[in-house]
Protein backbone atom coordinates (compact mmCIF):
# COMPACT_ATOMS: atom_id res chain seq x y z
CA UNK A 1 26.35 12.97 -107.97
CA UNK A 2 24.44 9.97 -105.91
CA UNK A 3 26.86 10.81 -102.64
CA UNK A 4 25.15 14.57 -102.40
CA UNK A 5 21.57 13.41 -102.97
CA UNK A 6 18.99 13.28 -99.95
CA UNK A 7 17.27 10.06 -100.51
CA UNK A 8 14.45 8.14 -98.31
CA UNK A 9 15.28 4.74 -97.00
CA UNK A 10 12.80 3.65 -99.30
CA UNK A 11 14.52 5.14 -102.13
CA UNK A 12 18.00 3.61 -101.04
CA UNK A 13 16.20 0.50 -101.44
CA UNK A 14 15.31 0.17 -104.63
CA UNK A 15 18.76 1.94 -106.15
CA UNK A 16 21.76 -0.40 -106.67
CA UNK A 17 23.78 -1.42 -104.49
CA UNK A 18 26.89 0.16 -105.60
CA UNK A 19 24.58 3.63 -105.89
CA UNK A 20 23.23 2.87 -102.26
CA UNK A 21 26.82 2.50 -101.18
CA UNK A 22 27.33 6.18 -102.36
CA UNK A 23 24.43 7.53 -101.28
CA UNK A 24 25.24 6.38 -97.64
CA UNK A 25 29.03 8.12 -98.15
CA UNK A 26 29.58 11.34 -96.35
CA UNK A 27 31.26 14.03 -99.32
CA UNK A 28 34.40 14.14 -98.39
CA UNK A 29 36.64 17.68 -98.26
CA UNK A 30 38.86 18.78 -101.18
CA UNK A 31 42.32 18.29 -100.27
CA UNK A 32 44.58 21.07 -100.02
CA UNK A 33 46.05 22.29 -102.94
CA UNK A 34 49.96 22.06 -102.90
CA UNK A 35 51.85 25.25 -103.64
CA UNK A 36 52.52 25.48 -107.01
CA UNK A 37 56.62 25.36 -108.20
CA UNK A 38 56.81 28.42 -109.03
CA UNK A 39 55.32 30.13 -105.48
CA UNK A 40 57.87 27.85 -104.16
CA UNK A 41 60.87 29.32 -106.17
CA UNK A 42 59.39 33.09 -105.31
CA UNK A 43 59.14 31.76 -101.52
CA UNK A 44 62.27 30.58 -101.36
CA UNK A 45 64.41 33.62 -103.33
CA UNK A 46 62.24 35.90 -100.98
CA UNK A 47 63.45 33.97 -98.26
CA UNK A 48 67.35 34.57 -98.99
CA UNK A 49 66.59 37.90 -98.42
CA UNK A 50 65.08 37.62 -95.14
CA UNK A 51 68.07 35.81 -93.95
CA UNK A 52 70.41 38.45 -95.45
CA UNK A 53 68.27 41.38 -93.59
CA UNK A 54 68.66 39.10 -90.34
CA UNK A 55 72.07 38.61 -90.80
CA UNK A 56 73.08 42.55 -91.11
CA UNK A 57 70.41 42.93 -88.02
CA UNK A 58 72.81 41.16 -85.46
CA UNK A 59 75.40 44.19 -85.99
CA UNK A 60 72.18 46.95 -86.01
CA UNK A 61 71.08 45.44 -82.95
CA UNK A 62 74.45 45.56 -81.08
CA UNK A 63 75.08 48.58 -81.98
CA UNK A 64 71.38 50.31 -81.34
CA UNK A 65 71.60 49.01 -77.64
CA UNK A 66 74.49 50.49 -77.23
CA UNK A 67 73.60 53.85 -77.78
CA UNK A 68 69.96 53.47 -76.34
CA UNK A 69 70.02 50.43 -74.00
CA UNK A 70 68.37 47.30 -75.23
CA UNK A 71 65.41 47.48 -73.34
CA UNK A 72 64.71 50.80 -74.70
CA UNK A 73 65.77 50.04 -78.61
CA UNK A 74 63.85 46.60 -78.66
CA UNK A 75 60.64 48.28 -77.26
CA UNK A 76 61.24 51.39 -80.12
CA UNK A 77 61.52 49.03 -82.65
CA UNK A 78 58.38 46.60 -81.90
CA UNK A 79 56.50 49.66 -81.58
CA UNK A 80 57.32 51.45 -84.86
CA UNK A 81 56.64 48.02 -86.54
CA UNK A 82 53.52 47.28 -84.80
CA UNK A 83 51.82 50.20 -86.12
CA UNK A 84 53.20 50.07 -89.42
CA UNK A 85 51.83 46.75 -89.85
CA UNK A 86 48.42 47.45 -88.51
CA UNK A 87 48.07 50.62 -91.11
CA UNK A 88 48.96 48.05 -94.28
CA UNK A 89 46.92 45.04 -92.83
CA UNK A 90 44.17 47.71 -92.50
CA UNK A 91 44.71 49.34 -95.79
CA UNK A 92 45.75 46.16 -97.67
CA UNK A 93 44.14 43.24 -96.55
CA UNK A 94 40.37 42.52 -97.87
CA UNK A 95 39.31 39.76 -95.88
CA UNK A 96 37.92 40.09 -92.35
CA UNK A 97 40.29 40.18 -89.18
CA UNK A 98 40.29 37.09 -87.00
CA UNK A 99 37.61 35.48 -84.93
CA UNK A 100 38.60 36.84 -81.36
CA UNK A 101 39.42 33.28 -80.21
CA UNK A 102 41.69 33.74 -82.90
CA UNK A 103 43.19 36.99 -82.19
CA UNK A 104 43.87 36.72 -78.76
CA UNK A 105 45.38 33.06 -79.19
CA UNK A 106 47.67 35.22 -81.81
CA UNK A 107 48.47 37.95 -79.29
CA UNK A 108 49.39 35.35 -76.68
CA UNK A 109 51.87 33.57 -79.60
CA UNK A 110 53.08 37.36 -79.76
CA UNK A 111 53.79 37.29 -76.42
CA UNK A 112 56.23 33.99 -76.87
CA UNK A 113 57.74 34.96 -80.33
CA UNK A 114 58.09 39.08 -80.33
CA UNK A 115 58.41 40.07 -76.34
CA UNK A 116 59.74 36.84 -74.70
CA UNK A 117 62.00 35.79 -77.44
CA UNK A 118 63.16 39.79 -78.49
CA UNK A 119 64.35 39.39 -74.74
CA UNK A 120 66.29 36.57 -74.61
CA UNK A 121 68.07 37.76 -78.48
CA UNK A 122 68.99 41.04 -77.22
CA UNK A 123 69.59 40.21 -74.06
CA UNK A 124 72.13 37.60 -75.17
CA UNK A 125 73.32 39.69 -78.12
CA UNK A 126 74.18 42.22 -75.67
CA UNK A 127 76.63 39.56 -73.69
CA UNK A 128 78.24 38.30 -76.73
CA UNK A 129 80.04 38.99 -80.22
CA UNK A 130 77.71 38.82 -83.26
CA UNK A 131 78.87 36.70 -85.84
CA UNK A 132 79.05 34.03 -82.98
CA UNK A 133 75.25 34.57 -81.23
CA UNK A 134 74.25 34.07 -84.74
CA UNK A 135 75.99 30.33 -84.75
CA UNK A 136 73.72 29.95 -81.66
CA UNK A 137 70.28 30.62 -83.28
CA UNK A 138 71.50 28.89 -86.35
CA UNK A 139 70.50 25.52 -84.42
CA UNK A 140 67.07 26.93 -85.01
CA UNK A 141 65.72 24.17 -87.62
CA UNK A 142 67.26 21.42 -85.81
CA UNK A 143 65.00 22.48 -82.25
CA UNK A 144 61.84 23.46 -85.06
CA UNK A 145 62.33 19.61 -86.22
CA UNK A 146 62.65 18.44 -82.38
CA UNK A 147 59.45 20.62 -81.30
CA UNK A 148 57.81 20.41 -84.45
CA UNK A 149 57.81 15.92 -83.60
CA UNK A 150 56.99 16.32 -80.48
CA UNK A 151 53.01 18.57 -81.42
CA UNK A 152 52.80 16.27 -84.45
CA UNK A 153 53.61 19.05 -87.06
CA UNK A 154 57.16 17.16 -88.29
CA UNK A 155 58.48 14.11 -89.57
CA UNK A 156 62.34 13.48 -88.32
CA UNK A 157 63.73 10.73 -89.60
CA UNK A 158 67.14 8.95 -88.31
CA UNK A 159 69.29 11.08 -90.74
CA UNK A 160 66.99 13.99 -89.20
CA UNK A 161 67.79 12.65 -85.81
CA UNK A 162 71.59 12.75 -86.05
CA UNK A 163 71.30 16.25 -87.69
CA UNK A 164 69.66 17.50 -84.14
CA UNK A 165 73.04 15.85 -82.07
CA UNK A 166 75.28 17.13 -84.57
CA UNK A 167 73.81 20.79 -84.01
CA UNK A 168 73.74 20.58 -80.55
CA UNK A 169 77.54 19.27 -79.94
CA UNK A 170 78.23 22.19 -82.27
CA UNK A 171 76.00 24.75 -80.06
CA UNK A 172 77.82 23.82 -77.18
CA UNK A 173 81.49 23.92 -78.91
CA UNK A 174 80.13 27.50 -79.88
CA UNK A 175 79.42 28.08 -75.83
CA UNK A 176 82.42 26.42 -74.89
CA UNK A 177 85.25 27.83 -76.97
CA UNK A 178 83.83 31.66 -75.90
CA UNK A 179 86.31 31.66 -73.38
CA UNK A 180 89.46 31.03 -75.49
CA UNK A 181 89.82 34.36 -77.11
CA UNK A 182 89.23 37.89 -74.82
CA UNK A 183 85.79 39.05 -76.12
CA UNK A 184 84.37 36.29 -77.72
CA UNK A 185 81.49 36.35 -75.60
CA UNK A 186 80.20 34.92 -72.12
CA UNK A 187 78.51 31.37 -71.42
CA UNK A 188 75.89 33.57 -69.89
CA UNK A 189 75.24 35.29 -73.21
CA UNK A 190 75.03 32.18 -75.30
CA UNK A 191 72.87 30.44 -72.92
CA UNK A 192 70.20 33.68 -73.46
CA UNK A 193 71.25 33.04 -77.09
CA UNK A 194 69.97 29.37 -77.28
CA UNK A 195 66.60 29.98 -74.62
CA UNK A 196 65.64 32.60 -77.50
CA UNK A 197 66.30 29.68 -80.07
CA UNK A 198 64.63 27.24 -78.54
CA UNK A 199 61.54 30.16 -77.70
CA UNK A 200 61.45 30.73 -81.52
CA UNK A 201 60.65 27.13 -82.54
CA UNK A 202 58.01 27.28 -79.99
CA UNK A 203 56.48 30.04 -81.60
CA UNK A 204 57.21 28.77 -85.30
CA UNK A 205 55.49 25.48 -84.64
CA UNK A 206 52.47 26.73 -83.01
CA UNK A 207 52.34 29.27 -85.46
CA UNK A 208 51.77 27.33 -88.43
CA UNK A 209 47.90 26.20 -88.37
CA UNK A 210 47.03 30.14 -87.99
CA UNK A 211 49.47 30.91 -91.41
CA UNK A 212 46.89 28.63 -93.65
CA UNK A 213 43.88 30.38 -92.51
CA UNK A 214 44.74 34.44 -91.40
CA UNK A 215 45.67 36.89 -93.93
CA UNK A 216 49.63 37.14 -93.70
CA UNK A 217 49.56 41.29 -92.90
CA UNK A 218 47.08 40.53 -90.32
CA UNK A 219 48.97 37.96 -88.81
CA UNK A 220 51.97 39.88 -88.70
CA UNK A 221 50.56 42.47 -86.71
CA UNK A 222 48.65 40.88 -84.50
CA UNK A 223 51.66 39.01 -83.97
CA UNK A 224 53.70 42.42 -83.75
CA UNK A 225 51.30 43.77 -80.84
CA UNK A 226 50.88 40.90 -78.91
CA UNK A 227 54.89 41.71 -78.47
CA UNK A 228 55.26 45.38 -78.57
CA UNK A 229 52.55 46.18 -75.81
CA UNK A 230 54.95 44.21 -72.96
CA UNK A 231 58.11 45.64 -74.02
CA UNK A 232 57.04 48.75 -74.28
CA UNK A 233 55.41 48.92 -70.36
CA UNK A 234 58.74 47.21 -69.78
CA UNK A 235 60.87 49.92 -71.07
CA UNK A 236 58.65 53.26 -70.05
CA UNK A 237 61.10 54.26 -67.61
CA UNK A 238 64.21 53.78 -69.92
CA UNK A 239 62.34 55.51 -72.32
CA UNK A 240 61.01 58.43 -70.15
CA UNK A 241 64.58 58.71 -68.95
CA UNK A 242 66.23 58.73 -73.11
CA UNK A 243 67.89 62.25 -74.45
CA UNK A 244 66.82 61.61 -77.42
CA UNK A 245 68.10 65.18 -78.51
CA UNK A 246 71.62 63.50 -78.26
CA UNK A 247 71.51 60.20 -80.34
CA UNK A 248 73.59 60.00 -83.35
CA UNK A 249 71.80 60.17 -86.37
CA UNK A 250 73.42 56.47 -86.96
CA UNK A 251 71.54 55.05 -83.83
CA UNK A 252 67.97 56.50 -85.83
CA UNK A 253 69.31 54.84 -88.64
CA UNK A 254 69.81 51.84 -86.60
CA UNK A 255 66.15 51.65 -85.16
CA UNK A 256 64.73 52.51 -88.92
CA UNK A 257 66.61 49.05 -90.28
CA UNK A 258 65.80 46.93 -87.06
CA UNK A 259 62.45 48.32 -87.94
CA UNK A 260 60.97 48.54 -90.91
CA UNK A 261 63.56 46.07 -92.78
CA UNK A 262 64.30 43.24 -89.83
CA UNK A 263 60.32 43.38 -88.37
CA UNK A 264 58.17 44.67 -90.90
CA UNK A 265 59.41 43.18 -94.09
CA UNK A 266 61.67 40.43 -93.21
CA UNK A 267 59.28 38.55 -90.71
CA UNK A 268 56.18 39.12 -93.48
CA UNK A 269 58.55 37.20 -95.63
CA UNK A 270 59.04 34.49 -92.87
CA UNK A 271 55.69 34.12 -92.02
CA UNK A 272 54.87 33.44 -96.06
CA UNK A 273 57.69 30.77 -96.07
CA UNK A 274 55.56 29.23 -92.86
CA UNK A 275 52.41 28.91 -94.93
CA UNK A 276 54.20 27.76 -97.98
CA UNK A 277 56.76 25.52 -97.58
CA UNK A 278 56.54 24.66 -93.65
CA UNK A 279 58.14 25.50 -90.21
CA UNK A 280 60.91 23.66 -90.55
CA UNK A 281 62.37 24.68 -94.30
CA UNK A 282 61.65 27.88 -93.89
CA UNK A 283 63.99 28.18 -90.95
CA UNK A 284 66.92 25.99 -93.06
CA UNK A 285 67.00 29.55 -94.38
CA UNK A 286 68.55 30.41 -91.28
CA UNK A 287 71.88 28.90 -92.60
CA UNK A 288 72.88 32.11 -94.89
CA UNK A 289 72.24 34.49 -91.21
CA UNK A 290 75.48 33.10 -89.08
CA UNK A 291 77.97 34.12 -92.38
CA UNK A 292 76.20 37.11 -93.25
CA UNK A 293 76.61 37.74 -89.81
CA UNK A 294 80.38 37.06 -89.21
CA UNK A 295 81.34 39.01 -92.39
CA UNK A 296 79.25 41.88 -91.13
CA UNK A 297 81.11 41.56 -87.61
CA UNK A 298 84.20 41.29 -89.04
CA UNK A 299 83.54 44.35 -91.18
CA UNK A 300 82.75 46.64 -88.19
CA UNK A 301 85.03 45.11 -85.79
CA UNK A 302 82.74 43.34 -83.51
CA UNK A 303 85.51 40.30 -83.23
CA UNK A 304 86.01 36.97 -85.26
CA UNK A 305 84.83 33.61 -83.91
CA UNK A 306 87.81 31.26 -82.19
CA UNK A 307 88.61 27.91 -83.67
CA UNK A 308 86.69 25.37 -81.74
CA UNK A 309 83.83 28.26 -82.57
CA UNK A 310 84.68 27.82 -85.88
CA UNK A 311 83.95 23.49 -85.59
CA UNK A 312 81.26 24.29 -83.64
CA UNK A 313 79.88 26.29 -87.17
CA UNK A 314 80.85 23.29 -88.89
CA UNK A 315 78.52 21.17 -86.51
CA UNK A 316 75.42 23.56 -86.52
CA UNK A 317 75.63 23.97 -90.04
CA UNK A 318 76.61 19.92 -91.17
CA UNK A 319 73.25 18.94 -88.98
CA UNK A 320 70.78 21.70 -89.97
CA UNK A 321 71.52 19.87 -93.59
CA UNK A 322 70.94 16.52 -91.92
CA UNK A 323 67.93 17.51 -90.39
CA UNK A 324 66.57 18.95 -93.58
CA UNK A 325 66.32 15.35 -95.56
């Protein structure tokens, strides 16, 4: 091709002047190739499962930090799951690990997404019901589509744009209506709730250059680490202090499913849906968590949301669709 020979000026000369035009052309990059339909389709089914393994989690979490303190069960957890990742990335993956510009710009995006954000959702999980927290992070997409305008990474449109108010009214009916029904939570609780929320699209958004260019094992623990190493310094004393002679076996139970299915496989999943089909329809996915959630808490008798909760739902859910178009 003319545009990838080296030619003298000389040489330019004499050629024509629609060659010499392409011989003075820079090559220019292959575009990105667009995920095929069918990695979409195997993204997306994958992705209902996340969001089903999520939406049980909200009960396993509740319930683990209440027989081990949440400090304590959200350090066990990152931990187990750090090193399992980090044996499969090392056994699995067949490309090099990260530049360390890379890695340590990935530990610090731990930092935000798996200790500073595991804070805030079991922190506020711990203060309220739930089926109901999960309404909270359910305005996820709608503050991903906020954040992901402002850095440049998303498009919202006007539709987009009423989808965001509509989810945030219903966030705050959520907040609001907490105090019409004895243990439906604590304004405290769901404020935690929505500073985790609004840590996670953080986290998503600047996430999403490192998905298209680090192996997806790799990334996760990395990721993992960058989170686990904090919370675990946090919680030595807690930890040091644990009988752990005289858990239930259900509480190991509990820390094996917040584990291996909630950290390990579910957020491998999530970070796949990231590279795939972007930040923000990825976490529409989000949707199925809040009523796998409230049928899980109704199940084991973790209370049932109140009725301006319940329009509240109607509002998250009616403008994460909005936001989605």
């Amino acid at each position: 091709m003319p545009s990838t020979l080296k030619t003298s000026p000389r040489q330019r000369a004499r050629l024509p002047r629609k060659t010499r035009a392409a011989a003075n052309t820079p090559p220019v990059a292959a575009p990105v190739a667009e995920p095929s339909r069918r990695a979409v389709l195997a993204t997306e089914a994958l992705l209902l499962v996340m969001a089903t393994i999520w939406g049980v989690n909200y009960i396993v979490v509740k319930f683990g930090a209440e027989q081990l303190g949440s400090t304590a069960f959200n350090s066990l957890r990152l931990g187990i799951a750090s090193v399992m990742l980090l044996v499969i990335a090392q056994l699995s993956a067949r490309t090099a690990w990260p530049s360390r510009r890379d890695m340590l710009a990935l530990l610090g995006l731990g930092v935000l997404g798996n200790f500073i954000y595991q804070i805030f959702f079991i922190e506020g999980l711990a203060r309220t019901q739930p089926g109901t927290a999960s309404l909270v992070f359910a305005s996820g997409p709608a503050l991903i589509a906020v954040v992901g305008r402002a850095f440049g990474v998303e498009r919202v449109t006007r539709r987009g744009l009423l989808g965001i108010v509509a989810s945030i009214a219903g966030v705050a009916l959520v907040m609001l209506g907490s105090g019409q029904a004895t243990g439906a939570g604590s304004l405290p609780g769901y404020a935690l709730c929505l500073a985790g929320a609004l840590c996670w699209a953080f986290f998503t958004v600047l996430l999403k250059p490192y998905t298209e260019r680090v192996n997806a094992m790799q990334l996760s623990a990395i990721l993992m680490v960058g989170g686990a190493v904090p919370m675990l310094a946090l919680a030595a004393p807690r930890l040091a202090a644990t009988h752990w002679s005289a858990l239930p076996g259900m509480a190991w139970a509990a820390l094996a499913y917040s584990s291996v299915l909630a950290m390990v496989v579910a957020y491998s999943i999530y970070y796949r849906g990231v590279r795939v089909i972007g930040p923000t329809r990825t976490s529409m996915f989000s949707n199925v968590q809040p009523f796998v959630a409230l049928l899980a808490a109704w199940a084991f008798n973790y209370g049932v949301p109140t009725p301006v909760q319940l329009a509240g739902a109607v509002g998250i859910m009616g403008g994460v669709l909005l936001t989605r178009s």
